[in-house]
Protein backbone atom coordinates (compact mmCIF):
# COMPACT_ATOMS: atom_id res chain seq x y z
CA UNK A 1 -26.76 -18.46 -10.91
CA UNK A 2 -30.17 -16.74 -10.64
CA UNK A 3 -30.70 -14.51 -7.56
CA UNK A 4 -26.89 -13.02 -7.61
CA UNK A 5 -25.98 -9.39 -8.51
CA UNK A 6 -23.11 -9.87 -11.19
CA UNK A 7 -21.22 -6.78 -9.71
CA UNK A 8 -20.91 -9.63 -6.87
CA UNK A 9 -18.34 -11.21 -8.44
CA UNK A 10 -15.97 -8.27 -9.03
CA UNK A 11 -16.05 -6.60 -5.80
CA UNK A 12 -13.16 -9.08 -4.82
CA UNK A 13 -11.16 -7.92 -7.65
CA UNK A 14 -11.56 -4.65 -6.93
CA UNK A 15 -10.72 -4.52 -3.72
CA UNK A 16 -7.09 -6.78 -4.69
CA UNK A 17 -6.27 -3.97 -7.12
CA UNK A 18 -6.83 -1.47 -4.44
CA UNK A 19 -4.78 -3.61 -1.73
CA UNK A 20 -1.89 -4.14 -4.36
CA UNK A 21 -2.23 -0.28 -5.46
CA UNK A 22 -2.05 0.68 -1.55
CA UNK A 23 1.21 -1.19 -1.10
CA UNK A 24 2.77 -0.49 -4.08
CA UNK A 25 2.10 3.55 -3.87
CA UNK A 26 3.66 3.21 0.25
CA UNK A 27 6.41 1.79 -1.16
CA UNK A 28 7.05 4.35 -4.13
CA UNK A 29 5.76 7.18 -2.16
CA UNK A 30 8.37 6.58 1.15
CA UNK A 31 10.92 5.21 -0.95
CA UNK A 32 11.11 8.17 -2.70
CA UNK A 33 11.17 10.04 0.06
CA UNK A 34 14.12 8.13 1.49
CA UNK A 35 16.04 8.35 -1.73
CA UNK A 36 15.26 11.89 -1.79
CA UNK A 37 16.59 11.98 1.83
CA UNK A 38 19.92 9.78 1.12
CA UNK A 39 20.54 12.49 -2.41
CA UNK A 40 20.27 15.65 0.20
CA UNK A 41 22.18 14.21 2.77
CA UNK A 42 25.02 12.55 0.94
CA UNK A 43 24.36 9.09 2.26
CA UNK A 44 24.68 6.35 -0.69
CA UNK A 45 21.30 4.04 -0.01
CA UNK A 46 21.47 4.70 3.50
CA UNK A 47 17.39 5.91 3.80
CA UNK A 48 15.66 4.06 0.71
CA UNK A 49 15.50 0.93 2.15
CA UNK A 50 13.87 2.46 5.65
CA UNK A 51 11.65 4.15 3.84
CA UNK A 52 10.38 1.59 1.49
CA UNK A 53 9.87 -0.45 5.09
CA UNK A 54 8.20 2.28 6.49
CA UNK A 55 6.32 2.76 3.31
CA UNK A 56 4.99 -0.91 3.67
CA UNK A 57 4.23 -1.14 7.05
CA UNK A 58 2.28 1.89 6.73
CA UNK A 59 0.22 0.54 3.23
CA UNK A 60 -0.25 -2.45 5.70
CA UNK A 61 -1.76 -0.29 8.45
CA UNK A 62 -4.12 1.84 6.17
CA UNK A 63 -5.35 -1.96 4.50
CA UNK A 64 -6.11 -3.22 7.88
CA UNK A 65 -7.99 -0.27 8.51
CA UNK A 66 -10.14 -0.38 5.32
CA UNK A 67 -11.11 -4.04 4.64
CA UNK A 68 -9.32 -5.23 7.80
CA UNK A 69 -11.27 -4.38 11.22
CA UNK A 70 -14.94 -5.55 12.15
CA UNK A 71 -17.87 -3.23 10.51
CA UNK A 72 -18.77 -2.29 13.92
């Protein structure tokens, strides 16, 4: 189409692969923390599911904070 930038059309991709890379790294990063947590403190998959949850709902906070809120 004349008059649009082509970099247009992939800013939506690149901001997908940076959602999905968000959430999957919170889920890696706290999961491995709680693992980490359940191997020092003798539990048997006591913490890696709380901190894969945490690890999501805090990928979800830092998205809606990025490409979320109002440009205000």
């Amino acid at each position: 189409m004349p008059g649009r930038d082509p970099q247009d059309a992939w800013r939506g991709a690149n901001q997908a692969w940076s959602v999905i890379g968000t959430l999957l790294a919170g889920i890696v990063v706290w999961g491995g923390a709680g693992w980490l947590l359940d191997r020092w403190l003798g539990f048997d998959g006591l913490f890696l599911p709380i901190g894969m949850l945490l690890g999501v709902g805090a990928a979800i906070y830092l998205i809606y904070v990025r490409y979320g809120r109002d440009p205000d």
